[in-house]
Protein backbone atom coordinates (compact mmCIF):
# COMPACT_ATOMS: atom_id res chain seq x y z
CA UNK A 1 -0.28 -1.55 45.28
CA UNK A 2 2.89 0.32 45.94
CA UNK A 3 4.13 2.81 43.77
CA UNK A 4 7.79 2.44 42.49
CA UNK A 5 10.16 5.20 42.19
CA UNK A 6 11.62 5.67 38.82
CA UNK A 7 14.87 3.85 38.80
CA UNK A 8 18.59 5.37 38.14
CA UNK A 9 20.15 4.13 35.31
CA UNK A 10 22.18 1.80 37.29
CA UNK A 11 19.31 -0.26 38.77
CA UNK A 12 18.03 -0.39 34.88
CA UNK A 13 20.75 -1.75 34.36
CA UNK A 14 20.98 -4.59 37.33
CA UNK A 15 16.86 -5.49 35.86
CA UNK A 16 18.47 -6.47 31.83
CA UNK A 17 21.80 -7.88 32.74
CA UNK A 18 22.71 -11.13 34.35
CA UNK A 19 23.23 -11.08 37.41
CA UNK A 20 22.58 -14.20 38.80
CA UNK A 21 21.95 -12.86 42.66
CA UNK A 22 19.34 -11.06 41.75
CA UNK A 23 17.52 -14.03 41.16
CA UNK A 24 17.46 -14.90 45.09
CA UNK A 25 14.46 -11.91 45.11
CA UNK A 26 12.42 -14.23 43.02
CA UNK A 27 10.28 -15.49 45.96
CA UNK A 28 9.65 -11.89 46.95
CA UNK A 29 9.00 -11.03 43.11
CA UNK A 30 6.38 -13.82 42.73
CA UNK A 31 3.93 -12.41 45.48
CA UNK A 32 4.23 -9.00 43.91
CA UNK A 33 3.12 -10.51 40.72
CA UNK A 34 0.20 -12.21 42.50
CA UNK A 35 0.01 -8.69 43.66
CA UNK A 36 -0.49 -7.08 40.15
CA UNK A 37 -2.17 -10.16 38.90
CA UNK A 38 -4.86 -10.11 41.57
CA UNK A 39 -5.50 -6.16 41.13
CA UNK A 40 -6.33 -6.92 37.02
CA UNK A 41 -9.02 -9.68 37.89
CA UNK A 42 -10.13 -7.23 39.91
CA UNK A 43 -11.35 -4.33 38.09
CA UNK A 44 -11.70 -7.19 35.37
CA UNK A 45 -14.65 -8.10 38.05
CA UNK A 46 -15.92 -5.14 39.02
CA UNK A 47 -16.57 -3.23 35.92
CA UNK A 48 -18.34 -0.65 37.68
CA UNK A 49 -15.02 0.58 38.65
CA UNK A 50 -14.39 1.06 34.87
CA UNK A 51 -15.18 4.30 32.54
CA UNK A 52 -15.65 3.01 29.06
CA UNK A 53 -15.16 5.74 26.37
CA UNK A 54 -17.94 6.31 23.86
CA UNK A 55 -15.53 6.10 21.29
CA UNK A 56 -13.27 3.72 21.24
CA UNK A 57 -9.98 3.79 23.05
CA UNK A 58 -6.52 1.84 21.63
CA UNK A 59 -3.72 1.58 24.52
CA UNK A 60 -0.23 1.68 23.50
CA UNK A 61 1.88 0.68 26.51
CA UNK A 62 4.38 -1.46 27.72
CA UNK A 63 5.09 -4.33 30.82
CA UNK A 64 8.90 -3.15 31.16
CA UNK A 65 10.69 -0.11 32.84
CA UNK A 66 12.55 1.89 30.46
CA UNK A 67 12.17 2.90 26.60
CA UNK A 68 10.94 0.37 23.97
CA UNK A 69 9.82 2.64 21.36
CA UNK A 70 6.70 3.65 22.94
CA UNK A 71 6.70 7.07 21.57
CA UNK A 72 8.39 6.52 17.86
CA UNK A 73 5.00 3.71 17.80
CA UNK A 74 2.26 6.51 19.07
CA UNK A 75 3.36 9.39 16.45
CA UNK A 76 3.54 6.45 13.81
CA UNK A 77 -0.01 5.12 14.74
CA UNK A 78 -1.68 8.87 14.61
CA UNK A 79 -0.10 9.52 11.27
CA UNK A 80 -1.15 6.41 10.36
CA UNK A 81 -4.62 6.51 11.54
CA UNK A 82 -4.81 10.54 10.17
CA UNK A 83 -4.03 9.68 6.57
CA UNK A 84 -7.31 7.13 6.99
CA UNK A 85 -9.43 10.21 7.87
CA UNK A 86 -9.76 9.03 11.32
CA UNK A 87 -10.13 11.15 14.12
CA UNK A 88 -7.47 11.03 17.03
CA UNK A 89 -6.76 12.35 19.62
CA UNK A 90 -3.95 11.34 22.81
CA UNK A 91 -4.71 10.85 26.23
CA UNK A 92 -1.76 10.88 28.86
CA UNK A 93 -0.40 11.40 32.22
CA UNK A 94 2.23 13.98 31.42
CA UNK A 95 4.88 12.30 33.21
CA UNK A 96 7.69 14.44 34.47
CA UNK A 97 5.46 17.86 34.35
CA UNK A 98 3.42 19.63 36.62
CA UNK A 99 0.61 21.19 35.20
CA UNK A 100 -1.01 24.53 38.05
CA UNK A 101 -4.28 22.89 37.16
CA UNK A 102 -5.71 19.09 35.28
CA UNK A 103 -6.78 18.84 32.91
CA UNK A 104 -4.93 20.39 30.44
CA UNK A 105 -4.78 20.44 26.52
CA UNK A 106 -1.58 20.45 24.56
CA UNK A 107 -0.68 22.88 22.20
CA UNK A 108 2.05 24.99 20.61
CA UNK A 109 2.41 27.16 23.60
CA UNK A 110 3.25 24.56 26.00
CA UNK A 111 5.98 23.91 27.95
CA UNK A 112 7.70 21.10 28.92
CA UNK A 113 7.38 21.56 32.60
CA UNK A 114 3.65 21.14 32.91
CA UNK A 115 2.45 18.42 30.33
CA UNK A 116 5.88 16.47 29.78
CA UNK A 117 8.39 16.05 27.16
CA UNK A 118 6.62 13.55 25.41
CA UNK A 119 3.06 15.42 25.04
CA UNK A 120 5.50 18.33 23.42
CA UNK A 121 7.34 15.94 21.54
CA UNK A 122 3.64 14.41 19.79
CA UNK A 123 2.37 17.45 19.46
CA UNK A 124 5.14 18.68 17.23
CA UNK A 125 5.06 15.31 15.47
CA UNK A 126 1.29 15.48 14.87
CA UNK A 127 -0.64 17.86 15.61
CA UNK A 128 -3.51 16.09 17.10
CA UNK A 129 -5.73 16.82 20.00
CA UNK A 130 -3.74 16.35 23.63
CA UNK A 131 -4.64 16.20 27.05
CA UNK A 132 -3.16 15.77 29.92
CA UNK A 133 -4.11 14.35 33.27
CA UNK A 134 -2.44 12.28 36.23
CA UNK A 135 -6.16 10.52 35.85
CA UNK A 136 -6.83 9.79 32.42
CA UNK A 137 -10.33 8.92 32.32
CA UNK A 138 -10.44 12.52 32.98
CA UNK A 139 -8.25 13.27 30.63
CA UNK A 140 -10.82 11.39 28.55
CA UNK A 141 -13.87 13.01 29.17
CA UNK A 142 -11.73 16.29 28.85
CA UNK A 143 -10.77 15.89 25.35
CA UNK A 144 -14.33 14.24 24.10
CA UNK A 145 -15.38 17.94 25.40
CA UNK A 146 -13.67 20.12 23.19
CA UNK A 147 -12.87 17.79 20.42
CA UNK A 148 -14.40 15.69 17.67
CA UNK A 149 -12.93 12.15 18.00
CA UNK A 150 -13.02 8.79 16.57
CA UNK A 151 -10.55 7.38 18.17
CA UNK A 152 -8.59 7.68 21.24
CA UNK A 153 -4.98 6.64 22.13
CA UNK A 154 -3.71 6.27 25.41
CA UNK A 155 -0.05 6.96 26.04
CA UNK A 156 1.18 4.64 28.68
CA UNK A 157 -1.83 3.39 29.65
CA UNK A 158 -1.30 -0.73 29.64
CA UNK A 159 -1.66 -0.62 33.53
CA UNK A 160 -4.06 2.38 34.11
CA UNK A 161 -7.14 0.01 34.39
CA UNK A 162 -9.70 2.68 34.97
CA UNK A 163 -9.88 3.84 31.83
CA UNK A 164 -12.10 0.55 29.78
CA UNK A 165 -9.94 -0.39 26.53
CA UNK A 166 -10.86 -1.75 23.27
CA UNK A 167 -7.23 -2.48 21.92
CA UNK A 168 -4.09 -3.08 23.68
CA UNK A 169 -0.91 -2.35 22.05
CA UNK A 170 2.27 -3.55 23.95
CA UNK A 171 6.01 -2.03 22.87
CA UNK A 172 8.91 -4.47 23.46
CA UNK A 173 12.79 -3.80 22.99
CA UNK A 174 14.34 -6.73 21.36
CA UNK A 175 17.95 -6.08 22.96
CA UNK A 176 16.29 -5.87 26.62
CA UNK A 177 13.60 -8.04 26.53
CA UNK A 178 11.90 -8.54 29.96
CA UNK A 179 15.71 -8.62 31.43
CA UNK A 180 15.59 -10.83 34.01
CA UNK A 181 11.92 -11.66 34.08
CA UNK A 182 11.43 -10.57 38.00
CA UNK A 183 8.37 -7.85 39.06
CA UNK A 184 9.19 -4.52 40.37
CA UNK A 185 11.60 -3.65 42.11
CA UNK A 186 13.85 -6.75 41.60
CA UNK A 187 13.35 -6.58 37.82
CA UNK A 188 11.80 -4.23 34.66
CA UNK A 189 8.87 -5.92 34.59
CA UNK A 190 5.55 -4.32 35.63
CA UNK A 191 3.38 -7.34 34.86
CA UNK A 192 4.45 -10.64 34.20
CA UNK A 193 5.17 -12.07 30.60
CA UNK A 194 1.77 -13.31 30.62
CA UNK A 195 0.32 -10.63 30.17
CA UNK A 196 1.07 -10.28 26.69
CA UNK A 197 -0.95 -12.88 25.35
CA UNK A 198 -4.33 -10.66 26.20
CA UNK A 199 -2.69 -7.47 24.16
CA UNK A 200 -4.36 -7.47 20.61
CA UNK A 201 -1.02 -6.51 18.68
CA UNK A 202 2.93 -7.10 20.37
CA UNK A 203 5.33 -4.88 18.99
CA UNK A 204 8.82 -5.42 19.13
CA UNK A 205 11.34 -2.67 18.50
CA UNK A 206 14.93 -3.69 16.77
CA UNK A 207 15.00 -7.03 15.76
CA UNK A 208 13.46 -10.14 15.87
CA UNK A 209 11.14 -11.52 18.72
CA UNK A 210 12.49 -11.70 21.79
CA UNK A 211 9.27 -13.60 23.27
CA UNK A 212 7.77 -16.53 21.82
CA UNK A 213 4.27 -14.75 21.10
CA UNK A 214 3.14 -13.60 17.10
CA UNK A 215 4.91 -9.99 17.25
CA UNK A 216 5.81 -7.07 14.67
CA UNK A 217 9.50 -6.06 14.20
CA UNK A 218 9.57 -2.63 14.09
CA UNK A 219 12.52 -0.61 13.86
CA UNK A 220 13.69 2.92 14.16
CA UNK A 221 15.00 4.79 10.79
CA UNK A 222 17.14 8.08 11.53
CA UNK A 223 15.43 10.58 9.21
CA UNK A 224 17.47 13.98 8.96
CA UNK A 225 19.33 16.61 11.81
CA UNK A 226 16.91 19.17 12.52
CA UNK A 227 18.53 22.32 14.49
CA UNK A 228 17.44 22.94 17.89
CA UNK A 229 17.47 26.67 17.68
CA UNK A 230 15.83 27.92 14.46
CA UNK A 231 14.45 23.99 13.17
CA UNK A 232 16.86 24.11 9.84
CA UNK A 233 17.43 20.67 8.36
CA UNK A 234 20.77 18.62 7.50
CA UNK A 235 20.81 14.85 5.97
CA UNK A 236 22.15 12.70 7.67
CA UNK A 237 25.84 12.72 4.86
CA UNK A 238 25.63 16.78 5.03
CA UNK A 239 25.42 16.60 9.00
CA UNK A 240 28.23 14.45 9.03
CA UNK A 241 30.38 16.27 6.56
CA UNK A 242 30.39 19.20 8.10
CA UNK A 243 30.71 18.44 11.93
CA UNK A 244 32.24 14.89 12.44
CA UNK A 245 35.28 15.11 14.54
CA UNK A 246 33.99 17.93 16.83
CA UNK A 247 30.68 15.87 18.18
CA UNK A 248 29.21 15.49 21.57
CA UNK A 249 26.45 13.45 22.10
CA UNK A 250 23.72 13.20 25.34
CA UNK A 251 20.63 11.06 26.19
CA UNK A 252 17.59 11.52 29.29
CA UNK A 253 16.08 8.75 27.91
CA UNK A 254 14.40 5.39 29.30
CA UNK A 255 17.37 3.52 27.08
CA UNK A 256 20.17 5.39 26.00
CA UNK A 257 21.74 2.56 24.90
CA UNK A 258 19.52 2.50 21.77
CA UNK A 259 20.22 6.21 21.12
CA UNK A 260 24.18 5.19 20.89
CA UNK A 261 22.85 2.29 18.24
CA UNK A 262 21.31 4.38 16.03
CA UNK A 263 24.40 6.88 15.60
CA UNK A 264 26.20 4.06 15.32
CA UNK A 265 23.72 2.83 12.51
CA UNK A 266 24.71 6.24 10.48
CA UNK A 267 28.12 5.65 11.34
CA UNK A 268 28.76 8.83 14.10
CA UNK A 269 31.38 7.93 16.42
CA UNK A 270 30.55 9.30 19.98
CA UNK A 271 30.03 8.32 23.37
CA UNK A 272 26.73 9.09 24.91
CA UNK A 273 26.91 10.54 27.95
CA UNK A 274 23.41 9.80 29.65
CA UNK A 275 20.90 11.43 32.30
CA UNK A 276 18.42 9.78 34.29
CA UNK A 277 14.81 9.80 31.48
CA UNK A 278 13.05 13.16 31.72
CA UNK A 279 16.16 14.83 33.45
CA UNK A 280 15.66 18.52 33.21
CA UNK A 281 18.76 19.97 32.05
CA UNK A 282 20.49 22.81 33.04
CA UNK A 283 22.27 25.79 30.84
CA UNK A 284 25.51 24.46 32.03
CA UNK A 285 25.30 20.72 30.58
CA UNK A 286 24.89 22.34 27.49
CA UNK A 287 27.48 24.74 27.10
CA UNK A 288 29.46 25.91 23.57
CA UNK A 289 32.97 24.67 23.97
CA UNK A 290 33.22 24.38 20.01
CA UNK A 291 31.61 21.42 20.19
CA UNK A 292 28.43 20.53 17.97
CA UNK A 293 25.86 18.46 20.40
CA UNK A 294 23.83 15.54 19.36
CA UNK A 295 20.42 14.73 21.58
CA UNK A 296 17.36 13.23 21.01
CA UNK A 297 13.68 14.27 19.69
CA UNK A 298 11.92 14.02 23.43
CA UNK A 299 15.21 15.73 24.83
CA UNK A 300 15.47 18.59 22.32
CA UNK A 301 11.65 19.80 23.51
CA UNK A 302 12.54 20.30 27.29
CA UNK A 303 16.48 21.57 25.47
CA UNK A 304 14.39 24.53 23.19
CA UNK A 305 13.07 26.02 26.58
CA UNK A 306 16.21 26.72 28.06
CA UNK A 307 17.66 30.61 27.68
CA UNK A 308 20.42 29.92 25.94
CA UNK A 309 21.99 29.37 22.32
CA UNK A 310 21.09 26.51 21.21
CA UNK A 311 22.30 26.86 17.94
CA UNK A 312 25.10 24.37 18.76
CA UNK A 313 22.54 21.48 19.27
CA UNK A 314 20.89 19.35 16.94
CA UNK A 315 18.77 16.42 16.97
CA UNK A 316 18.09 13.23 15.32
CA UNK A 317 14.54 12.53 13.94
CA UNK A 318 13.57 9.06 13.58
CA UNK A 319 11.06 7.38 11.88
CA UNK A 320 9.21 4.44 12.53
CA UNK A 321 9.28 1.02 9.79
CA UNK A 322 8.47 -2.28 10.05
CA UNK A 323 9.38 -5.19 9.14
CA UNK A 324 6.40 -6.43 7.80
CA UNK A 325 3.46 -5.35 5.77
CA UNK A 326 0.78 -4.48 8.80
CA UNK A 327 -1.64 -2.45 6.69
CA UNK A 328 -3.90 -5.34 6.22
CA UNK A 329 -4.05 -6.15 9.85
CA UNK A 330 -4.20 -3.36 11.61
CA UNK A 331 -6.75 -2.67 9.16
CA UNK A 332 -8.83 -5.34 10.47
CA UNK A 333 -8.34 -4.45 13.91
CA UNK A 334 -9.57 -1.14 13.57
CA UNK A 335 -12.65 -2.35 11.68
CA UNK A 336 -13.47 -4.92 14.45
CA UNK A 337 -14.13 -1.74 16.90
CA UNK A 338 -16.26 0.32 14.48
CA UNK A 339 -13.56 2.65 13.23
CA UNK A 340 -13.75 3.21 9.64
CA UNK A 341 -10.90 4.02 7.53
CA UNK A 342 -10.77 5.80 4.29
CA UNK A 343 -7.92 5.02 1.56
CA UNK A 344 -4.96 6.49 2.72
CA UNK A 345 -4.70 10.07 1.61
């Protein structure tokens, strides 16, 4: 299988818009799905190239290139999961850092550079037991080593087929969909549609389903302004009271374009001026010309390492809701794999 490169956010944009001459790669895009179709059925066959977990392992991943949510859905489901006196702890790649040595475990010391943004970001959020590994069943076996677990998730996972799975989780975003429904690198998707009928719960982030499968509508709540330098809080009414009309407002995330939603949603007024996900930003893109700067969550962790005053930048936290009631179900899911849950606390 070749390895894609990360796309710009131009070629993101080609994958979810319609352009109808992208669909003359769809003979090309069909053998790379028979491609990614044949290497599942594969380690679906030989199981011996599979680690299975001693505890049981929930996947939260996706099929498409760019944000869906992913993130807002893993801090969520370890809150979730925490309040039920369970256990967890996160397994990832650290995409975008470079660790001197794998594995590594997350905590408040670490930086940005070596396990990610994200792995900062969800430690902040949670607290829980992290480690980090380009291979994950390492990761794994790392973290069952110097923790007590009950349950693991893996962070962008869906496709890492070494590491055995009891639950899949798969993040959609309603306004994108699966674009324009070709395989890498002609479209977003990194397996076909199919795929998601073999996921055990299809979450969809901002609206209704964009797929014709039983999903969850989730949906993103802006919570409060928390300061990047010193972490002091503003609502949402006092932050716009006392800076509207002097606002900037920048994105490295998979979809920016949902970042610019949700200030819309609280009814800030600003363009976002967007980076390619996980860019690395320097002092200068962030200067004080009098200007108060908006970001996001996963951007504000790599933002806080910088040496410079950051007193000037804030971001927005979010919080995940849904739709729906899905207490009783996941509820039952969790059961099915021998985790037991407590009342919530």
């Amino acid at each position: 299988m070749c390895r894609s490169v990360p796309p710009s956010i131009g070629v993101t944009s080609l994958w979810y818009s319609k352009h109808s001459w992208l669909r003359g790669f769809a003979p090309l895009s069909w053998i790379l799905r028979l491609l990614v179709e044949c290497r599942r059925s594969w380690y679906k066959i030989c199981t011996n190239r599979v680690w299975n977990a001693p505890v049981p392992v929930c996947v939260v991943g996706n099929i498409t290139v760019g944000g869906t949510g992913k993130t807002p859905l893993v801090i969520w489901l370890c809150e979730w999961c925490t309040r039920r006196g369970v256990n967890v702890g996160i397994v990832s790649r650290g995409y975008s850092g470079k660790a001197p040595k794998y594995p590594i475990l997350v905590d408040e010391r670490a930086q940005c550079r070596d396990v990610g943004d994200e792995n900062v970001l969800l430690y902040r959020r949670t607290r829980v037991p992290i480690a980090v590994d380009p291979q994950r069943v390492r990761a794994t076996q790392f973290l069952l080593e110097n923790h007590t677990i009950d349950l693991i998730i893996a962070d962008d996972g869906l496709q890492h087929y070494k590491l055995g799975r009891d639950i899949e989780i798969a993040v959609l975003d309603s306004a994108r969909g699966i674009g324009n429904g070709l395989q890498l690198p002609f479209g977003p998707l990194r397996e076909p549609k199919s795929r998601l009928r073999e996921v055990q719960w299809t979450v969809v982030k901002g609206g209704h389903s964009c797929i014709d499968l039983p999903t969850s509508v989730m949906h993103l709540e802006p919570v409060e302004f928390v300061n990047v330098s010193n972490d002091s809080v503003l609502s949402i009414q006092e932050f716009r009271a006392q800076h509207i009309g002097r606002l900037q407002a920048i994105a490295a995330i998979g979809n920016p374009g949902s970042f610019q939603d949700t200030l819309e949603q609280i009814q800030i007024e600003v363009i976002v001026k967007t980076f390619r996900d996980h860019h690395h930003f320097r002092s200068d893109e962030l200067e004080n010309n009098g200007s108060v700067i908006i970001v996001t969550e996963k951007d504000a962790q790599k933002i806080r390492e910088l040496p410079i005053d950051t007193s000037h930048i804030w971001y927005l936290k979010v919080t995940v809701q849904f739709e729906d009631d899905v207490d009783k179900f996941l509820t039952s899911l969790f059961h099915k794999y021998g985790i037991n849950l407590m009342d919530p606390i």
